[in-house]
Protein backbone atom coordinates (compact mmCIF):
# COMPACT_ATOMS: atom_id res chain seq x y z
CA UNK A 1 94.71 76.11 84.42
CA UNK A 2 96.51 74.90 81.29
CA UNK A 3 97.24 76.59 78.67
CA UNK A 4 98.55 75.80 75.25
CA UNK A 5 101.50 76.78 73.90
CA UNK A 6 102.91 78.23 70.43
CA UNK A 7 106.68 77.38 72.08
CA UNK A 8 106.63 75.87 74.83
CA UNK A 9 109.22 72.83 76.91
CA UNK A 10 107.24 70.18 78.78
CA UNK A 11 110.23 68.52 80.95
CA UNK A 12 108.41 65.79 83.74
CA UNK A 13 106.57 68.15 86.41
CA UNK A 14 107.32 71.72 85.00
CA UNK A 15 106.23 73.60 81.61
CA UNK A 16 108.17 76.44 80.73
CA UNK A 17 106.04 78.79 78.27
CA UNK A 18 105.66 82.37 77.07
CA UNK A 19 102.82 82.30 74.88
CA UNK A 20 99.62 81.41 76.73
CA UNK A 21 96.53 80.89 74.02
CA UNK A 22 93.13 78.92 74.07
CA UNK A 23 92.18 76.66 77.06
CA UNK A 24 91.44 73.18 75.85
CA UNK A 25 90.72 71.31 78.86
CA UNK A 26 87.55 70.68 78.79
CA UNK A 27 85.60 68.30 81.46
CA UNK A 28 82.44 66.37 81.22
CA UNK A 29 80.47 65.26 83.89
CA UNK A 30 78.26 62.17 83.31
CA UNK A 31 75.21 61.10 85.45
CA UNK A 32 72.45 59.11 85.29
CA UNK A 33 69.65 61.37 85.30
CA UNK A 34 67.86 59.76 88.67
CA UNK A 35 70.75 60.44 90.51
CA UNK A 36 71.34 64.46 89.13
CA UNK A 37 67.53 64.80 90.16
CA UNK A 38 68.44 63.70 93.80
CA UNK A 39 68.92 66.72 95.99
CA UNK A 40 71.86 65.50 97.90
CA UNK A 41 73.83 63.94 94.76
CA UNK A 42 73.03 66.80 92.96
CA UNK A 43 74.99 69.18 94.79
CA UNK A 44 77.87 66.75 93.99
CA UNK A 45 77.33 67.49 90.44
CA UNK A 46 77.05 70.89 90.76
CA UNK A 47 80.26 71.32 92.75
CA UNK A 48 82.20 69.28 90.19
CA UNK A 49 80.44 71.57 87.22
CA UNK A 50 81.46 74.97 88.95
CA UNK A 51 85.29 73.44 90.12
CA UNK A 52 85.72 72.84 86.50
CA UNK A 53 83.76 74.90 84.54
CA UNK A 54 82.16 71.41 83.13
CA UNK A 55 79.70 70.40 80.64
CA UNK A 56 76.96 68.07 82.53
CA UNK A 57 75.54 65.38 80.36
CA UNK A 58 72.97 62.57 81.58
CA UNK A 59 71.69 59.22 80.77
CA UNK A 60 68.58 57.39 81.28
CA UNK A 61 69.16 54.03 81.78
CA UNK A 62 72.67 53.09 80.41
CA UNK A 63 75.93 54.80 80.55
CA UNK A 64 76.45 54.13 77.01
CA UNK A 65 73.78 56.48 75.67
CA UNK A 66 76.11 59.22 76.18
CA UNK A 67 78.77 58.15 73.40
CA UNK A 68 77.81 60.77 70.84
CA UNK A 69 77.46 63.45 73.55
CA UNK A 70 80.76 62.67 74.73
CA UNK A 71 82.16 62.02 71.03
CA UNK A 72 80.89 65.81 70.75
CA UNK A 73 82.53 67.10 73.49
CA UNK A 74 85.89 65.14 72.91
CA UNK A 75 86.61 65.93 76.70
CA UNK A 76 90.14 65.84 78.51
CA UNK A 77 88.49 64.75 81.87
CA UNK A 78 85.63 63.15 82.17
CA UNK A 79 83.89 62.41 85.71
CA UNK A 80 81.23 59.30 86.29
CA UNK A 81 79.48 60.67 89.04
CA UNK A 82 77.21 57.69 90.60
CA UNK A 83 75.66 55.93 93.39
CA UNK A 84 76.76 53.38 95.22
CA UNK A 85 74.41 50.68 93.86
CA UNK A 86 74.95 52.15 90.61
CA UNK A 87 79.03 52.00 90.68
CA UNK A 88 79.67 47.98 90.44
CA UNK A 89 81.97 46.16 88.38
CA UNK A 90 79.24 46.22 85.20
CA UNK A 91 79.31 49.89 85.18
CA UNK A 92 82.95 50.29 85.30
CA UNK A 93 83.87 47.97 82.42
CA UNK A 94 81.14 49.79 80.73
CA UNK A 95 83.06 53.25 81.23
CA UNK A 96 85.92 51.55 80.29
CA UNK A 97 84.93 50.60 76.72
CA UNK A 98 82.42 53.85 76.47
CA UNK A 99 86.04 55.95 76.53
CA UNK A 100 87.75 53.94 74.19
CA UNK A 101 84.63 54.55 71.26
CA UNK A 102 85.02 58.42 71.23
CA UNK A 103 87.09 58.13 67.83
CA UNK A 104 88.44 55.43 65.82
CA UNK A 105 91.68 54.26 67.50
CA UNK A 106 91.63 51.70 70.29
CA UNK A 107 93.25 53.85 72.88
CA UNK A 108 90.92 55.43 76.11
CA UNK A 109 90.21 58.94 74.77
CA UNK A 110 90.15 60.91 78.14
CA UNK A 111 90.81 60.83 81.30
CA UNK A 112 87.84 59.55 83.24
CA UNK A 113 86.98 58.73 86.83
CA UNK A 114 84.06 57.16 88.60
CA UNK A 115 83.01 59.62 91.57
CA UNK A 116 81.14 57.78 94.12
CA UNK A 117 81.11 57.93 97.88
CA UNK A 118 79.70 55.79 100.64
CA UNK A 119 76.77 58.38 100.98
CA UNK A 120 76.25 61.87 99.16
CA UNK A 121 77.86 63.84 101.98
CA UNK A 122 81.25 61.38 101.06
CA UNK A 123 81.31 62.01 97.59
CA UNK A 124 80.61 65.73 97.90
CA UNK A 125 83.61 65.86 99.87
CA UNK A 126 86.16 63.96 97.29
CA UNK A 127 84.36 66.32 94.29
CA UNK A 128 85.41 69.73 96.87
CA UNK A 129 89.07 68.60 97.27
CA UNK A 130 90.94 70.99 95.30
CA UNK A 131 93.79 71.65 97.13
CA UNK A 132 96.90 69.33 94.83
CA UNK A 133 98.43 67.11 96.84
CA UNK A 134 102.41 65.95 96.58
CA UNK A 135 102.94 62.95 98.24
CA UNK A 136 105.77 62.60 100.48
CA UNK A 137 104.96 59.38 102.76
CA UNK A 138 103.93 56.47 101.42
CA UNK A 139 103.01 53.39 103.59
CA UNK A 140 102.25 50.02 102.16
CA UNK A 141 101.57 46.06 103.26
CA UNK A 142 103.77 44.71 100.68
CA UNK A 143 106.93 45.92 98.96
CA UNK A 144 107.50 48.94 96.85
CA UNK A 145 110.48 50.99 95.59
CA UNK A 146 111.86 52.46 98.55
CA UNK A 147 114.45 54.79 96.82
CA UNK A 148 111.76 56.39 94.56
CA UNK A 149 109.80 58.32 97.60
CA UNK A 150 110.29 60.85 100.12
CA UNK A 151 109.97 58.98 102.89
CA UNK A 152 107.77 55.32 103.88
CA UNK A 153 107.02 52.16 105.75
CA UNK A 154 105.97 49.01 104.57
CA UNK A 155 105.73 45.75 106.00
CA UNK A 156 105.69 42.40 104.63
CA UNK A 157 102.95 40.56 103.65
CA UNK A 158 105.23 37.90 102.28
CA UNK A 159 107.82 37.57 104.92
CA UNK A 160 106.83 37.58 109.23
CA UNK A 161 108.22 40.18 111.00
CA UNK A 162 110.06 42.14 107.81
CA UNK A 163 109.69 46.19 108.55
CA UNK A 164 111.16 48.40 106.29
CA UNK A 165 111.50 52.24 106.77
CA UNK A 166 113.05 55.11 104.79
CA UNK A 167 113.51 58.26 106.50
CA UNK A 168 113.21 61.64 104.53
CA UNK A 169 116.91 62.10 103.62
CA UNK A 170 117.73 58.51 104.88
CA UNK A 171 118.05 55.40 103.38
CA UNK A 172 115.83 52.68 103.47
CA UNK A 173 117.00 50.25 106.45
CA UNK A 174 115.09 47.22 107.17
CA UNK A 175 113.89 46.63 110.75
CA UNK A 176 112.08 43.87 113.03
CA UNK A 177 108.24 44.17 112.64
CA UNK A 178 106.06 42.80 115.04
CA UNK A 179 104.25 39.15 114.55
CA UNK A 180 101.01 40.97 114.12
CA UNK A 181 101.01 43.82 111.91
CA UNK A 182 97.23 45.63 112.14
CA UNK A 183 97.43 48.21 114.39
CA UNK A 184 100.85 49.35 113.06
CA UNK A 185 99.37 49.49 109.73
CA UNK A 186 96.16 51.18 111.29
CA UNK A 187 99.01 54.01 112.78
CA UNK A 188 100.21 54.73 109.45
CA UNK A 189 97.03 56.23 108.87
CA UNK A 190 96.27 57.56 111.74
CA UNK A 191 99.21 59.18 112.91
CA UNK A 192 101.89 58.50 110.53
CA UNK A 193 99.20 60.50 108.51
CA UNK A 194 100.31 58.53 105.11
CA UNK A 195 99.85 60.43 101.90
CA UNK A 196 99.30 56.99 99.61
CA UNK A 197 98.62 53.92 100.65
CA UNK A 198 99.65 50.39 98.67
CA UNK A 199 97.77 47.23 99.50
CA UNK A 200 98.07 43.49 97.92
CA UNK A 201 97.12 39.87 98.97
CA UNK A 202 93.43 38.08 99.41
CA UNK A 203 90.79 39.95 99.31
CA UNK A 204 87.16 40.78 99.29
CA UNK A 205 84.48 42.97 99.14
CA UNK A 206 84.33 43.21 102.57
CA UNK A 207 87.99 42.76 103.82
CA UNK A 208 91.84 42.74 103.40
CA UNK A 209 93.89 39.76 104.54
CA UNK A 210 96.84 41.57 105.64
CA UNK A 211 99.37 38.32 105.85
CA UNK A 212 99.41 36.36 102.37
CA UNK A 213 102.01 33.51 103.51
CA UNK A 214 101.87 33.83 107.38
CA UNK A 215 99.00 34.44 110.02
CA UNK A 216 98.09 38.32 110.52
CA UNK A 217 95.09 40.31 110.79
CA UNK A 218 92.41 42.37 108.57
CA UNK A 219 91.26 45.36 107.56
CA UNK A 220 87.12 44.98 107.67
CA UNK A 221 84.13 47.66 107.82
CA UNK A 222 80.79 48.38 109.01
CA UNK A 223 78.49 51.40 108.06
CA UNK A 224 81.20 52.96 106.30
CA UNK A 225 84.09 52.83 108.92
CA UNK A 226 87.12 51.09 107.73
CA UNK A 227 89.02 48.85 111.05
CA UNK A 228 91.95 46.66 111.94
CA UNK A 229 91.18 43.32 113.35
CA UNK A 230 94.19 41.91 115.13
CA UNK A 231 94.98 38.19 115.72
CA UNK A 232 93.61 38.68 119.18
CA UNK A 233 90.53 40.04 117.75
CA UNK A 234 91.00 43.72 119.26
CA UNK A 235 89.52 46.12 117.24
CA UNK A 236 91.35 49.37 116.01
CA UNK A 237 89.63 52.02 114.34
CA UNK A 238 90.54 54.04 111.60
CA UNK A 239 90.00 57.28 111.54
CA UNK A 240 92.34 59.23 109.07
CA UNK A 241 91.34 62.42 107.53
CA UNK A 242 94.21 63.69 105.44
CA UNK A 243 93.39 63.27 101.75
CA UNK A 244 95.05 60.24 99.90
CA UNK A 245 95.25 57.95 97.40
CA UNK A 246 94.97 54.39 97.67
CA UNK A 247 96.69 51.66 95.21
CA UNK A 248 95.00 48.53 95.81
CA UNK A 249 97.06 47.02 92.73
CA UNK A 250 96.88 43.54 93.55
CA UNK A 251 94.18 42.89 96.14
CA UNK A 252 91.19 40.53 94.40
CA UNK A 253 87.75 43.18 94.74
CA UNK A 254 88.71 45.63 96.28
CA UNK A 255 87.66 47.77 93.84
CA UNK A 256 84.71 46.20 93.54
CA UNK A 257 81.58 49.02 94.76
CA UNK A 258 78.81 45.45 95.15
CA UNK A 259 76.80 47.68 97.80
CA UNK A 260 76.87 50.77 100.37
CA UNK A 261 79.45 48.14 102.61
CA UNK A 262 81.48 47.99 100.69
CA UNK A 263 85.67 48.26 101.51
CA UNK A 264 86.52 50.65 98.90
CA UNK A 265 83.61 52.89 100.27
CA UNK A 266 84.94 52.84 103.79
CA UNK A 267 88.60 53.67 102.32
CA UNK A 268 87.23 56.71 101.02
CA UNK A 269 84.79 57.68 104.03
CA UNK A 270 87.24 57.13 107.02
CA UNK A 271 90.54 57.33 105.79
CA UNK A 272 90.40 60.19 103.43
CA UNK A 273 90.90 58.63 100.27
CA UNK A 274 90.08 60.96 97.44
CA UNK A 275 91.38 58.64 94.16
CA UNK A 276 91.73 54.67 93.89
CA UNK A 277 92.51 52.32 92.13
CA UNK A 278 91.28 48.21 92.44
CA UNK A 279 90.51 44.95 90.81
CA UNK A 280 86.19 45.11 91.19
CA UNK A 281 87.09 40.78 90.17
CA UNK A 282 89.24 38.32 91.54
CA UNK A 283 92.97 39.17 90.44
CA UNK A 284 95.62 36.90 88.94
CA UNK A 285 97.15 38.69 85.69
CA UNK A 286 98.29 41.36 87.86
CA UNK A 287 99.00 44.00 84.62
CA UNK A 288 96.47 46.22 85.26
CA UNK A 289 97.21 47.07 88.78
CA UNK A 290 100.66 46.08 89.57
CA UNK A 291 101.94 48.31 86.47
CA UNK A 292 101.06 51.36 88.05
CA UNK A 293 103.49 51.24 90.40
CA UNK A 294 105.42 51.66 87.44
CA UNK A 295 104.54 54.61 86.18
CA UNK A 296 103.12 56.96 89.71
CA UNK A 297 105.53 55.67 92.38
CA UNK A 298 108.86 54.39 90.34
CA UNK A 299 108.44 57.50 87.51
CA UNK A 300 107.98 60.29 91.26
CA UNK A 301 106.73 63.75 90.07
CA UNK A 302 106.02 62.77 86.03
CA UNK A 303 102.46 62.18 86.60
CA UNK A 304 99.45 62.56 88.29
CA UNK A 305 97.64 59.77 89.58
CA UNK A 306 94.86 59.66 87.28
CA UNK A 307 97.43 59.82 84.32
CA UNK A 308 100.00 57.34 85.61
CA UNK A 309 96.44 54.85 85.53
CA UNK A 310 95.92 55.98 82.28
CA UNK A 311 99.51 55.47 80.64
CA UNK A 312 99.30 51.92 81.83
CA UNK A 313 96.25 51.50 80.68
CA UNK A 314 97.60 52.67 77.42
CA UNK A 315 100.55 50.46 77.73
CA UNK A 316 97.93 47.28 78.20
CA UNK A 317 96.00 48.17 75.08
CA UNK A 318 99.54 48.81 73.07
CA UNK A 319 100.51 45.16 73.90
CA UNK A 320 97.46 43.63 72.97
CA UNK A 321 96.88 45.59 69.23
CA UNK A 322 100.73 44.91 68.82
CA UNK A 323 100.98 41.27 69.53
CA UNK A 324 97.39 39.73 69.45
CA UNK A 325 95.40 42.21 66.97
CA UNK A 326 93.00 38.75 65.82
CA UNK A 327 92.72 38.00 69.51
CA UNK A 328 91.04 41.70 70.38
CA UNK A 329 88.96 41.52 67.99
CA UNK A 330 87.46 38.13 68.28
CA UNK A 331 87.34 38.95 72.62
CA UNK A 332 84.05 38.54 74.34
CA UNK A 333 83.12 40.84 77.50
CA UNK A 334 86.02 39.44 79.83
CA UNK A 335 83.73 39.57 82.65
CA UNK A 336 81.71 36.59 81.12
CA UNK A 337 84.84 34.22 81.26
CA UNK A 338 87.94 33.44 80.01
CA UNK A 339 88.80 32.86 76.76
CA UNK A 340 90.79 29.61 75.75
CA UNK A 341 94.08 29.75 76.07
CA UNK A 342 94.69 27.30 72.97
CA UNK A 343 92.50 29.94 70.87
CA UNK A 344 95.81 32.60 70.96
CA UNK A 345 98.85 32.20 68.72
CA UNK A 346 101.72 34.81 69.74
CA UNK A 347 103.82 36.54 66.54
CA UNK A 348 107.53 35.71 66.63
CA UNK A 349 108.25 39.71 68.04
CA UNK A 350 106.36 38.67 70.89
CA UNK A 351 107.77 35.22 71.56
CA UNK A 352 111.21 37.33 71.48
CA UNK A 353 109.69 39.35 74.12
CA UNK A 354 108.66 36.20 75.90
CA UNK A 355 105.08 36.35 75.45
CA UNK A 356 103.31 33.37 75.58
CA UNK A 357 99.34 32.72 74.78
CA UNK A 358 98.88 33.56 78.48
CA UNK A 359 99.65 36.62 78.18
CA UNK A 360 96.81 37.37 75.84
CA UNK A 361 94.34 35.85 78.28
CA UNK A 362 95.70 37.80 81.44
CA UNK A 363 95.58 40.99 79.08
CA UNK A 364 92.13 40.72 78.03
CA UNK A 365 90.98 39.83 81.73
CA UNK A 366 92.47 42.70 83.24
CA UNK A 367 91.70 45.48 80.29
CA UNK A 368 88.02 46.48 81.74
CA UNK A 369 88.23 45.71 85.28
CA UNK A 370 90.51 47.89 87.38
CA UNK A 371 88.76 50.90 88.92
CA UNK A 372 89.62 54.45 88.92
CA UNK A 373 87.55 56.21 91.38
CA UNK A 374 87.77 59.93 92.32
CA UNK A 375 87.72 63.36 90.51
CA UNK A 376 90.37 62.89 87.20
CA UNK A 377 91.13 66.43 87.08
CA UNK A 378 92.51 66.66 91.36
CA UNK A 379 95.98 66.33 91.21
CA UNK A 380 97.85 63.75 93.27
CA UNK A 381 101.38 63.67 92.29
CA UNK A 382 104.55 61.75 94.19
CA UNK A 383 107.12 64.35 95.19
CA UNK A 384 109.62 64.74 92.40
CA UNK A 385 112.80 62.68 92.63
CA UNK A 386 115.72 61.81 90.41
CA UNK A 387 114.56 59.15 87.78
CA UNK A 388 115.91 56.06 86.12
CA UNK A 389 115.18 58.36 82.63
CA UNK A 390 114.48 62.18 81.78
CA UNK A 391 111.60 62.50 79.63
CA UNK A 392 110.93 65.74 78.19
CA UNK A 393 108.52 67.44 75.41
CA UNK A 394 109.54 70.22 72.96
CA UNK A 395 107.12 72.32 71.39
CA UNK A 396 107.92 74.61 68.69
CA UNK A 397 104.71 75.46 66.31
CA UNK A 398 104.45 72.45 64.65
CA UNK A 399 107.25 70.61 65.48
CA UNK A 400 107.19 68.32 68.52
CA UNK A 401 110.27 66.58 69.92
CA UNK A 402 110.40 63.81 72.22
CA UNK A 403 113.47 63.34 74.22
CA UNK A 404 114.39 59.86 76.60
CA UNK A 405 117.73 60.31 78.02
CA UNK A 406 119.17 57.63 80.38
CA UNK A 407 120.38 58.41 83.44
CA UNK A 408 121.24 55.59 85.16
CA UNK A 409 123.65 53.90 82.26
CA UNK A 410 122.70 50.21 81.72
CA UNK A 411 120.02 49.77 83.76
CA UNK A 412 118.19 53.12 83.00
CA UNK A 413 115.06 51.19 81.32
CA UNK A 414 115.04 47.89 83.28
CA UNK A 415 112.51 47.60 85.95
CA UNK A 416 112.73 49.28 88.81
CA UNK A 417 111.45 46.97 91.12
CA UNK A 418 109.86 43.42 90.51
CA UNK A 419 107.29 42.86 93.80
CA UNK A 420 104.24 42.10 92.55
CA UNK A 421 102.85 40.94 88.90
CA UNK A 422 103.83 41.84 85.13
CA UNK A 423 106.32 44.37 86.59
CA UNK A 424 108.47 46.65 84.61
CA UNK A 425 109.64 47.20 81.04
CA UNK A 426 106.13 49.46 79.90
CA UNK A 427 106.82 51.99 77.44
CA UNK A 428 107.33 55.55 77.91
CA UNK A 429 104.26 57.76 77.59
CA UNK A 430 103.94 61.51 77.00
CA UNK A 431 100.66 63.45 77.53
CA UNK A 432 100.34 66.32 75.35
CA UNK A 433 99.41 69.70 76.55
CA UNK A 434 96.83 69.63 73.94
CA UNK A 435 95.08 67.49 71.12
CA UNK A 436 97.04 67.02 67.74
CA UNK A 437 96.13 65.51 63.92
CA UNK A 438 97.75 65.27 60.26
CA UNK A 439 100.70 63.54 62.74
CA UNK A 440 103.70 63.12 60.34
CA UNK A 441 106.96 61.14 61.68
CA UNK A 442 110.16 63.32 60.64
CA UNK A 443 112.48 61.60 62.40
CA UNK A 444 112.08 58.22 65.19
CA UNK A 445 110.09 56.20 63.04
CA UNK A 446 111.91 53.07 63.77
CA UNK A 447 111.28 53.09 67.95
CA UNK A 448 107.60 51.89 66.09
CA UNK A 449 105.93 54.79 68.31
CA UNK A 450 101.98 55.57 68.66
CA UNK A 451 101.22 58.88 67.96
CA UNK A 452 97.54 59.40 69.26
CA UNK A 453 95.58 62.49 69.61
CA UNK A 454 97.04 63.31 73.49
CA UNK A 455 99.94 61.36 74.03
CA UNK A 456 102.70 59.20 72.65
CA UNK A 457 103.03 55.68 73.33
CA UNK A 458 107.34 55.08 72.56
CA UNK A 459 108.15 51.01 72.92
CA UNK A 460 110.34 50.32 75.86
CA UNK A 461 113.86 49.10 73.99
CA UNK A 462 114.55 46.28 76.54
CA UNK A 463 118.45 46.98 75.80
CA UNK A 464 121.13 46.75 78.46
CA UNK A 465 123.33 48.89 76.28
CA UNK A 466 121.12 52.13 76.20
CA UNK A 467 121.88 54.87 73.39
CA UNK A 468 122.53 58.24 74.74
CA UNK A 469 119.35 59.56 73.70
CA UNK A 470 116.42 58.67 71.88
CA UNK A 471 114.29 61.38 69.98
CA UNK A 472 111.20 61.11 68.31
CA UNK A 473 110.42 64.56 65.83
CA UNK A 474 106.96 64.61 64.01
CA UNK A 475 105.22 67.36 62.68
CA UNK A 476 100.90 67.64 63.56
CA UNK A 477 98.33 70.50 63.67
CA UNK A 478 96.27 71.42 66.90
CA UNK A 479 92.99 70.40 66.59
């Protein structure tokens, strides 16, 4: 539980306080009314509503009936519990733009999840996890930042035979992988007993290409059970039960819930995925996925996994109002096809920035279509490690001070590492331990930061000559 503070220090993972008041964090749960009327999903609902003291509100038909109940409730977390059939990539662009309409700015308003499961059973058993989880091993099929975990193995989907390890303590030293990778990747899972796993390349609905520039196996399922399917066409099973979370940041549809056999199902029913993230369309842009990375595995300890989504979904929105305002407003439903790239014009900030009309394109694409699935409120957080930059929150009454201090001299904002798509340089992001208005800027104004009602949004400075600190003061009521 959370409480808010009249003086309190939020520094990355720890808050230091000694004056605990009102509780503010306040959950919704939001179901279609069919679904809380079915015995079996019901119990998920009701296990989510006693976990978090939560305020149950239901639909008939559409999701987006329940804007002014949710506008009401203003809540910190909201869950979209739902059936399979019911969980497809309609309904989660529709929860994406339902949770950016609770007030008037453009930014998502809480954090949200969709809660599904390959059967009732499944999702009652993701809504029961309670137990936080601090993720120490990471394995992956393509790279990520070695130095910023505990410990890991990934192998290469790019280059045969590439096998890199880092030991808990170690370094990361790279070794010779086999030619076929499946059933080592199927080990991490099930013995290894991986904490998070990160997946990339083709893509489907119904499987994972595990090569992307050399011949290798798949990951497939049937009736729920996720398997390996090796060059020689041997079969290995997973069957992983530890709970996990699953980045599939740059896989095409793998987020994509089309029916009951579907992948991301079987990721959560046999290998003990409780949250995920994936593309439910085919992925090119790459912001949307790729940038979390960013902000859960390269930022270890300053997030949850449900936030670290969030800030980069925060970060997407900030570079779209910033540098192609006329653009937003004039976008259609990206899921009905792309926009012209000719129609975009880019401001002269963001051709400094190297933006290009592109980028307004890819932006819009990927805004509504990367899935969060699992309960927002469970917390899944990397182990905390040393960081490229301390970030830390200051609460004193009314007074809040932001503090980014470099530690790693002239490459303390750069990115951290570049595998993958739209990688690096997103802007820092602070959650506050509570919602704030009547914001007024004392000091900071000119890092052109977005003060919303539960976090700031500061502009990455793209400098290799960092200052030794950069503060933002303003001054803002509770609400």
């Amino acid at each position: 539980m959370l409480y808010l503070l009249a003086s309190a220090i939020v520094a990355d993972d720890r808050v230091l306080a000694n004056s605990p008041q009102k509780d503010l964090e306040s959950y919704a749960v939001v179901v279609k009314a069919s679904t809380a009327q079915d015995a079996e999903w019901r119990k998920v609902v009701d296990a989510l509503k006693q976990k978090h003291n939560a305020t149950v509100i239901t639909y008939t038909s559409s999701v987006d009936e329940t804007l002014a109940a949710l506008s009401d409730l203003f809540p910190r977390y909201a869950c979209f519990v739902a059936k399979p059939e019911g969980a497809g990539r309609l309904f989660v662009a529709q929860v994406h733009q339902l949770t950016r309409q609770l007030d008037d700015d453009p930014y998502t308003d809480t954090l949200w999840g969709v809660l599904t499961g390959y059967d009732a059973a499944n999702a009652l058993e993701i809504a029961m996890t309670d137990q936080p989880l601090v993720i120490k091993k990471v394995a992956s099929g393509t790279e990520f930042a070695a130095d910023m975990v505990t410990e890991g193995q990934w192998y290469d989907e790019l280059v045969k035979n590439k096998h890199v390890r880092k030991s808990s303590g170690g370094d990361a030293e790279q070794l010779n992988g086999p030619d076929d990778t499946t059933k080592p990747i199927v080990d991490l899972l099930n013995k290894y007993h991986a904490d998070a796993m990160i997946t990339s390349g083709h893509a489907t609905e119904r499987d994972w290409q595990i090569g992307f520039r050399y011949k290798n196996g798949y990951f497939r399922c049937a009736d729920g059970k996720l398997f390996g399917l090796d060059t020689n066409q041997e079969k290995h099973i997973v069957d992983s039960s530890n709970p996990k979370v699953y980045l599939a940041i740059g896989n095409c549809r793998m987020g994509h819930v089309v029916d009951q056999d579907a992948m991301a199902l079987a990721w959560m029913n046999s290998a003990g995925v409780r949250q995920m993230i994936g593309y439910t369309v085919d992925t090119w842009y790459g912001y949307g996925g790729w940038g979390c990375l960013d902000f859960f595995i390269e930022q270890p300890g300053r997030y949850t996994f449900a936030e670290a989504f969030h800030a980069n979904q925060h970060a997407l929105i900030h570079r779209l109002e910033t540098y192609f305002p006329k653009e937003v407003s004039q976008a259609k439903f990206p899921l009905a096809g792309q926009p012209r790239i000719r129609q975009f014009e880019v401001p002269a900030e963001g051709v400094a920035l190297g933006l290009r009309p592109f980028d307004a394109v890819g932006l819009l694409y990927d805004r509504d279509v990367v899935a969060f699935y699992g309960d927002p409120k469970w917390s899944a957080k990397m182990a905390s490690l040393p960081k490229y930059f301390q970030q830390s929150l200051e609460v004193s009454d009314d007074v809040y001070t932001l503090t980014i201090t470099p530690n790693r001299g002239s490459g303390s904002f750069e990115p951290v590492n570049t595998n993958g798509s739209q990688r690096g340089w997103r802007p820092f992001v602070q959650f506050l331990p509570h919602r704030i208005e009547d914001v007024k800027i004392v000091a900071g104004g000119e890092m052109k930061p977005v003060i919303a009602d539960d976090f700031i949004l500061v502009p990455n400075p793209r400098t290799t000559n960092p200052e030794s600190e950069y503060q933002l003061v303003f001054r803002a009521q509770r609400q």
